[in-house]
Protein backbone atom coordinates (compact mmCIF):
# COMPACT_ATOMS: atom_id res chain seq x y z
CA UNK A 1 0.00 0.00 0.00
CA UNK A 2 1.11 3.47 -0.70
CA UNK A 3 0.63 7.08 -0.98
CA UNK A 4 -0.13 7.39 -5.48
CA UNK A 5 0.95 10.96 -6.63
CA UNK A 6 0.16 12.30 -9.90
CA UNK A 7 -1.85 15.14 -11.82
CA UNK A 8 -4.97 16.08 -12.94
CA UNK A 9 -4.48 14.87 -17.16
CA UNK A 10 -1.58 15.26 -18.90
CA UNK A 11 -2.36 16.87 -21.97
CA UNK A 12 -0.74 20.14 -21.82
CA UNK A 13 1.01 22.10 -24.22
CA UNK A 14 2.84 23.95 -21.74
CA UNK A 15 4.65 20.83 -20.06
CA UNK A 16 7.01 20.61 -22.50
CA UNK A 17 10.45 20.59 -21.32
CA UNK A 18 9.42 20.45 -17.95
CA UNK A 19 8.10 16.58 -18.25
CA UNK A 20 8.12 16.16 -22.02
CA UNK A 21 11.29 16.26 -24.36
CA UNK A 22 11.38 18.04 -27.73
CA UNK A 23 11.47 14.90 -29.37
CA UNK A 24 8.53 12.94 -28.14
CA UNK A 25 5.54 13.85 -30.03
CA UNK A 26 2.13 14.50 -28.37
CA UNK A 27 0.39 11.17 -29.28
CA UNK A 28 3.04 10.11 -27.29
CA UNK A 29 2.71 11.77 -24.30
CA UNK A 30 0.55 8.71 -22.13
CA UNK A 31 3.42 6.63 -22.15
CA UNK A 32 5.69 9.44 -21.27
CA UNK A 33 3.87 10.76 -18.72
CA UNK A 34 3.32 6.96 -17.66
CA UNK A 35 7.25 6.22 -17.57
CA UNK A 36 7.72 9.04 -15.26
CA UNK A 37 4.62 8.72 -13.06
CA UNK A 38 2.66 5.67 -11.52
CA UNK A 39 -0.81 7.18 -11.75
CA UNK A 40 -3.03 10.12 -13.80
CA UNK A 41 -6.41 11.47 -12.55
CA UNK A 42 -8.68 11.84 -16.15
CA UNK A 43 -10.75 14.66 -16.72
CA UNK A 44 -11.81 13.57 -20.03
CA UNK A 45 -14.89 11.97 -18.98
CA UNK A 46 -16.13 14.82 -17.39
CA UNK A 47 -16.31 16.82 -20.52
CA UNK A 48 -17.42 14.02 -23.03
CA UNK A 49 -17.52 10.20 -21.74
CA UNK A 50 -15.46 7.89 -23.79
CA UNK A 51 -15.84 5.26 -25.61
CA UNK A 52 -14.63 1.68 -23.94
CA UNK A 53 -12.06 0.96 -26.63
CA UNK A 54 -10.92 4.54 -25.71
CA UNK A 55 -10.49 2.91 -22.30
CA UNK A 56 -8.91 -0.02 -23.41
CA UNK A 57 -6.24 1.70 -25.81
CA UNK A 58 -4.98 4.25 -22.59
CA UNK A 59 -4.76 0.25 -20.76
CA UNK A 60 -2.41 -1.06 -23.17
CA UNK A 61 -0.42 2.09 -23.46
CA UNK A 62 0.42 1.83 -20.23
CA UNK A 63 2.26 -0.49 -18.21
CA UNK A 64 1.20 -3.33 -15.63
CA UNK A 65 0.61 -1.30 -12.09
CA UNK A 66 -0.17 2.02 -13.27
CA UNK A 67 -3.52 3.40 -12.09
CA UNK A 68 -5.92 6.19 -14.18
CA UNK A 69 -8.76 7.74 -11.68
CA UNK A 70 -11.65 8.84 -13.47
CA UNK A 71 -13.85 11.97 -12.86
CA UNK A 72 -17.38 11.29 -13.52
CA UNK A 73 -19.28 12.97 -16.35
CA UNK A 74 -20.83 16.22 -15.62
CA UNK A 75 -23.91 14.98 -17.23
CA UNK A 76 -24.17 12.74 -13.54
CA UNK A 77 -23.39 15.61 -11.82
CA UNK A 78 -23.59 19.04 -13.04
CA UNK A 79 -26.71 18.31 -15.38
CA UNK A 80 -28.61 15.47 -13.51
CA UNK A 81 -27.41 16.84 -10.09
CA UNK A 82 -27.09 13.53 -9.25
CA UNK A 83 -30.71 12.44 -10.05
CA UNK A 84 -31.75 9.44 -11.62
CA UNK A 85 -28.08 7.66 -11.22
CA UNK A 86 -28.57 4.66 -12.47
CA UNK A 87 -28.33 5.09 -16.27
CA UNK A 88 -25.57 7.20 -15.84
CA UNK A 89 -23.18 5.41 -13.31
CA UNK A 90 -24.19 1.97 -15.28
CA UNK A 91 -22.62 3.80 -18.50
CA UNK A 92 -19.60 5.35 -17.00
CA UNK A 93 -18.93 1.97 -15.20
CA UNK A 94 -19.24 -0.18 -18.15
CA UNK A 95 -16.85 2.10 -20.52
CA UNK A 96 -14.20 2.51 -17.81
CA UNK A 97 -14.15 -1.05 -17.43
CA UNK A 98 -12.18 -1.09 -20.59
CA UNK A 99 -9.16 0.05 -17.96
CA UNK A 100 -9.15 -3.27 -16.63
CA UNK A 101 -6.78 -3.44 -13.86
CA UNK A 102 -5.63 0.31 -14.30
CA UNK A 103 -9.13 1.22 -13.00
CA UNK A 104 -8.43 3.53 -9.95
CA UNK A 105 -11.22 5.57 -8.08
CA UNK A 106 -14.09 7.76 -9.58
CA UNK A 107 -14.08 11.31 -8.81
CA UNK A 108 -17.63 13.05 -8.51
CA UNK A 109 -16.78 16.73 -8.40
CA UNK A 110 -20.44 17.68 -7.43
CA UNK A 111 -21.44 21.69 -8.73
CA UNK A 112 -20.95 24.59 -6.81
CA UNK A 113 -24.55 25.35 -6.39
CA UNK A 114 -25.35 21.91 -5.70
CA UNK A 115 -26.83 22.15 -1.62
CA UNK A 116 -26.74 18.81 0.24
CA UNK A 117 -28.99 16.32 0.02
CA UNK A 118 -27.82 12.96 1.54
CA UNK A 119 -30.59 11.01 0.47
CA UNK A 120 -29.99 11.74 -3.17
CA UNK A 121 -26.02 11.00 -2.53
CA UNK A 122 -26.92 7.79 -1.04
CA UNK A 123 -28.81 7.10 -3.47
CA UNK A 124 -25.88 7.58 -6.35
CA UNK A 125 -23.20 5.86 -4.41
CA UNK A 126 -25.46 2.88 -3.69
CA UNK A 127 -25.42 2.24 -8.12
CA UNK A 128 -21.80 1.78 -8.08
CA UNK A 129 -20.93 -1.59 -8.45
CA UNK A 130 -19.58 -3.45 -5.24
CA UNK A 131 -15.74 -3.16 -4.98
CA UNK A 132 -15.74 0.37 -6.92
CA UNK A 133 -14.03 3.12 -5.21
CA UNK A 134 -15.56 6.58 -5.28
CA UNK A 135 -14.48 9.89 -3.52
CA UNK A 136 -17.04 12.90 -3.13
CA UNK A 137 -15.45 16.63 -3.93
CA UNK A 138 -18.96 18.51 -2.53
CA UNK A 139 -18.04 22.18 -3.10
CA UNK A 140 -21.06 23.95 -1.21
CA UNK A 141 -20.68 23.96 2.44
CA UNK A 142 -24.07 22.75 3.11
CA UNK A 143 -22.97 19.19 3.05
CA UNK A 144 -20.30 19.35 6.20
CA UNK A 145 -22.64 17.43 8.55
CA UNK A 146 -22.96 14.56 10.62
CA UNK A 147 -25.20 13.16 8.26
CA UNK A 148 -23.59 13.15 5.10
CA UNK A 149 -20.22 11.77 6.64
CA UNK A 150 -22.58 8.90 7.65
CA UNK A 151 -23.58 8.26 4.16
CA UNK A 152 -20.04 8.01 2.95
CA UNK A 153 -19.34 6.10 5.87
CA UNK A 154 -21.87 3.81 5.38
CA UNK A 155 -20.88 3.10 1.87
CA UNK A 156 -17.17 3.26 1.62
CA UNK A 157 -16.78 6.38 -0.35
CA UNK A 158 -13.97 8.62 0.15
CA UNK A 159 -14.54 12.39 1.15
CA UNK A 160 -12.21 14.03 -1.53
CA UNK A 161 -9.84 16.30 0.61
CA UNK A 162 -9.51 19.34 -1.72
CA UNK A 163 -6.80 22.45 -1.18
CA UNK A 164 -7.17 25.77 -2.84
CA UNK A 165 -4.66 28.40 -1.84
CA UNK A 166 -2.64 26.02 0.68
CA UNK A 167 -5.62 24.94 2.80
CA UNK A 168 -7.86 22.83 2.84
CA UNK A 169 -11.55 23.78 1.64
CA UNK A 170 -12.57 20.69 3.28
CA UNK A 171 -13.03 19.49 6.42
CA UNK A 172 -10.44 16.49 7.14
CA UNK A 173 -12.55 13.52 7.29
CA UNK A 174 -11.74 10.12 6.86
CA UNK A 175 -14.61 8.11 5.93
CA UNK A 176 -13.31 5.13 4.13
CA UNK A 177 -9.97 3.03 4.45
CA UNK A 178 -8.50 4.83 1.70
CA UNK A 179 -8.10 8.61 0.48
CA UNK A 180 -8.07 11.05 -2.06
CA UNK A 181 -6.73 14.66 -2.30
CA UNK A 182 -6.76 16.89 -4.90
CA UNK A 183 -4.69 20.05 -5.36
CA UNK A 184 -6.48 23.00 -7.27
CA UNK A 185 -3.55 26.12 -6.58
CA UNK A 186 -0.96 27.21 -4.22
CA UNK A 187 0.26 30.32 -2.95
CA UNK A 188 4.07 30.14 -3.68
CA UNK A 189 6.11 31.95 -6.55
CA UNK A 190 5.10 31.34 -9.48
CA UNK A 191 1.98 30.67 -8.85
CA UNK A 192 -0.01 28.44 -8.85
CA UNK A 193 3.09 26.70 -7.35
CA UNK A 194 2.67 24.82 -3.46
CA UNK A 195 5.19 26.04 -1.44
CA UNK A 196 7.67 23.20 0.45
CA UNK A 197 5.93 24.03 4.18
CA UNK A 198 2.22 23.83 2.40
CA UNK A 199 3.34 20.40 1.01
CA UNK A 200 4.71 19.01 4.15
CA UNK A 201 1.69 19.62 5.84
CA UNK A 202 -0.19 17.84 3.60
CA UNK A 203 2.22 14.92 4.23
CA UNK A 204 1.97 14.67 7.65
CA UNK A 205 -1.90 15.19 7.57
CA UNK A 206 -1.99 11.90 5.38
CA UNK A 207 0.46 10.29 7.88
CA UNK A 208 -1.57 11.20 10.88
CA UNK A 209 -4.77 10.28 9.61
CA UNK A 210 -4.17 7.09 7.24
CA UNK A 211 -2.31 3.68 8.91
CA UNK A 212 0.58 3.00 6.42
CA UNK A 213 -1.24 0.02 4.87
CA UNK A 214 -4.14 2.61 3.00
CA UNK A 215 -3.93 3.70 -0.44
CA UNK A 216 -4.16 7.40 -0.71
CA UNK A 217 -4.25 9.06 -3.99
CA UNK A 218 -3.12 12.83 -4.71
CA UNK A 219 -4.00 14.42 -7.72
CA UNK A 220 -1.70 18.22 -8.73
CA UNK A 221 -4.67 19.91 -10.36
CA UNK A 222 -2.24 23.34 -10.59
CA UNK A 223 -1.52 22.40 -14.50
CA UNK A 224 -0.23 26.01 -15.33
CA UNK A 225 3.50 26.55 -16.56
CA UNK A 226 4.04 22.66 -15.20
CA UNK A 227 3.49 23.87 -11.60
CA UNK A 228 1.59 20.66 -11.37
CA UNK A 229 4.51 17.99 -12.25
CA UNK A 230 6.87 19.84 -10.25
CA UNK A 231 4.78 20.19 -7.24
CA UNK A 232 3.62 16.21 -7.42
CA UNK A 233 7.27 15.01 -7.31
CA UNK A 234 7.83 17.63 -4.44
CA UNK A 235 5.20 16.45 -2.42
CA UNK A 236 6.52 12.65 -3.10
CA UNK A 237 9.25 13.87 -1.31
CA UNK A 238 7.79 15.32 1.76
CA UNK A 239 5.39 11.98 1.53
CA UNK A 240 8.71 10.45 1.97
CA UNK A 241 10.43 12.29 4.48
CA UNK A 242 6.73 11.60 6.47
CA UNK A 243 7.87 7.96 6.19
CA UNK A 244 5.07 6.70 3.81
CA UNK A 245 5.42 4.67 0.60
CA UNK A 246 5.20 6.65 -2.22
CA UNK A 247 4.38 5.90 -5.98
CA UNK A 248 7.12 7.11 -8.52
CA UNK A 249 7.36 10.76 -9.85
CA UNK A 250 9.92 12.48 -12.14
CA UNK A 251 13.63 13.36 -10.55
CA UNK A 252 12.31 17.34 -10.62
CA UNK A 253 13.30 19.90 -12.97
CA UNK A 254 14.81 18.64 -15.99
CA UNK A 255 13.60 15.08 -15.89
CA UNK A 256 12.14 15.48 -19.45
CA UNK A 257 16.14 15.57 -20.41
C-alpha cells in the first residue's frame, strides 16, 4: 500500500520541457507521462464520456501497475445533479471497465450550487458496483454534517480532501480506508506553485490520519507553466520524508532531459 501521486491529465502544451522532451511527439505523451509517473487522474470523462475501446487503448499504453482515476461525467453531476443515477453510473462503469486493472477511483466533483442532500447522494453511491471506489469533492458547504459523513461512511466512499490556496476547503474527514486529495492552486512563486511548508503539511496530515497500509491518492490539479509535475514530485518527497510509501514521480526539474 502506498501514498499514489500524480496530476490532474496530462495533456498540456505547456509541459514541454518540464516533463516532455522536444522529441517525443504529443500522441506520445501517455506513455511518457506513464514512464515518469505511476498514476493520472482523467478529466476527459467529465467533458465528453469515452468510448470503452478509448479505455482499453490508454490500458495497453500503459504499463502493468499504473492506475488512471476517473472523474465522472458532468452529465451525472452538473446536469442530472445527481438524479436518476442509475443510467448514468451503469454507462460510466461499463466504458471505464475497458481500464481493466488500471481502474483507480471515480471522482464526482459535485457543482458549486449543488446544496446537500444525503438522500440523493446515497442514493448515487449505492449504483456503483460493489468493490468500486468513489471519492465525493462537494463544493457547497451545506454538506459538512454529521449526516452526510454517515452516508459516505456507510458506503465506503472517500470524502475528496480538496486544497485551494494552501488549505484545505474541506473538512479532514476520513470516511473510508482509503483517500483522495486533490490540489487545485498554491500560494508560492510562481503561482499556482505549493510552497515546500504547504506540502509538508499535507504529508503529515496523510500520515496522521491514514495507517501505512491505505492507499491514498493525490491528484496536482495546478496544470499552469508545469506547476503541477513539479509540485507532485515535491510532495513525493515530503510523503517520503513523512515515512510513507510513495508511488514514482519524475527526478524534478529537468527530468524530461
Amino acid at each position: 500500500m502506498t501514498v499514489l501521486v500524480g496530476t490532474s491529465g496530462w495533456q498540456y502544451k505547456d509541459w514541454r520541457d518540464v516533463l516532455y522532451p522536444q522529441d517525443v511527439p504529443q500522441r506520445r505523451w501517455l506513455e511518457e507521462y506513464a514512464r515518469q509517473f505511476a498514476t493520472v487522474e482523467s478529466n476527459a470523462a467529465f467533458y465528453r464520456l469515452p468510448e470503452e475501446k478509448t479505455f482499453a487503448d490508454w490500458r495497453d499504453r500503459t504499463p502493468e501497475g499504473f492506475v488512471m482515476a476517473v472523474k465522472a461525467s458532468r452529465y451525472l453531476t452538473h446536469i442530472k445533479r445527481l438524479r436518476d443515477p442509475v443510467e448514468p453510473v451503469g454507462r460510466l462503469m461499463a466504458r471505464a471497465a475497458g481500464l481493466g486493472p488500471r481502474l483507480g477511483p471515480v471522482l464526482l466533483q459535485l457543482p458549486p450550487t449543488l446544496h446537500a442532500d444525503p438522500a440523493l447522494l446515497d442514493d448515487c453511491l449505492g449504483c456503483f458496483p460493489s468493490g468500486a471506489r468513489v471519492a465525493v469533492e462537494p463544493r457547497h458547504d451545506s454538506w459538512w454534517t454529521a449526516e452526510i459523513r454517515t452516508v459516505l461512511e456507510r458506503r465506503g466512499a472517500a470524502l475528496c480532501w480538496a486544497d485551494r490556496g494552501a488549505r484545505p476547503v474541506t473538512p479532514l474527514w476520513r470516511t473510508a480506508d482509503w483517500g483522495y486529495l486533490r490540489f487545485h492552486e498554491g500560494r508560492a512563486e510562481p503561482w499556482p506553485r505549493y510552497g515546500k511548508q504547504a506540502l509538508t503539511t499535507w504529508a503529515w496530515r496523510i500520515a496522521d490520519t491514514w495507517p501505512a497500509r491505505a492507499d491514498v491518492y493525490a491528484y496536482f490539479n495546478n496544470d499552469l507553466g508545469g506547476a503541477a509535475v513539479l509540485d507532485a514530485t515535491a510532495f513525493a518527497r515530503a510523503v517520503s520524508t513523512a515515512g510513507r510509501a510513495v508511488s514514482r514521480t519524475p527526478s524534478g526539474r529537468g527530468a524530461a532531459r
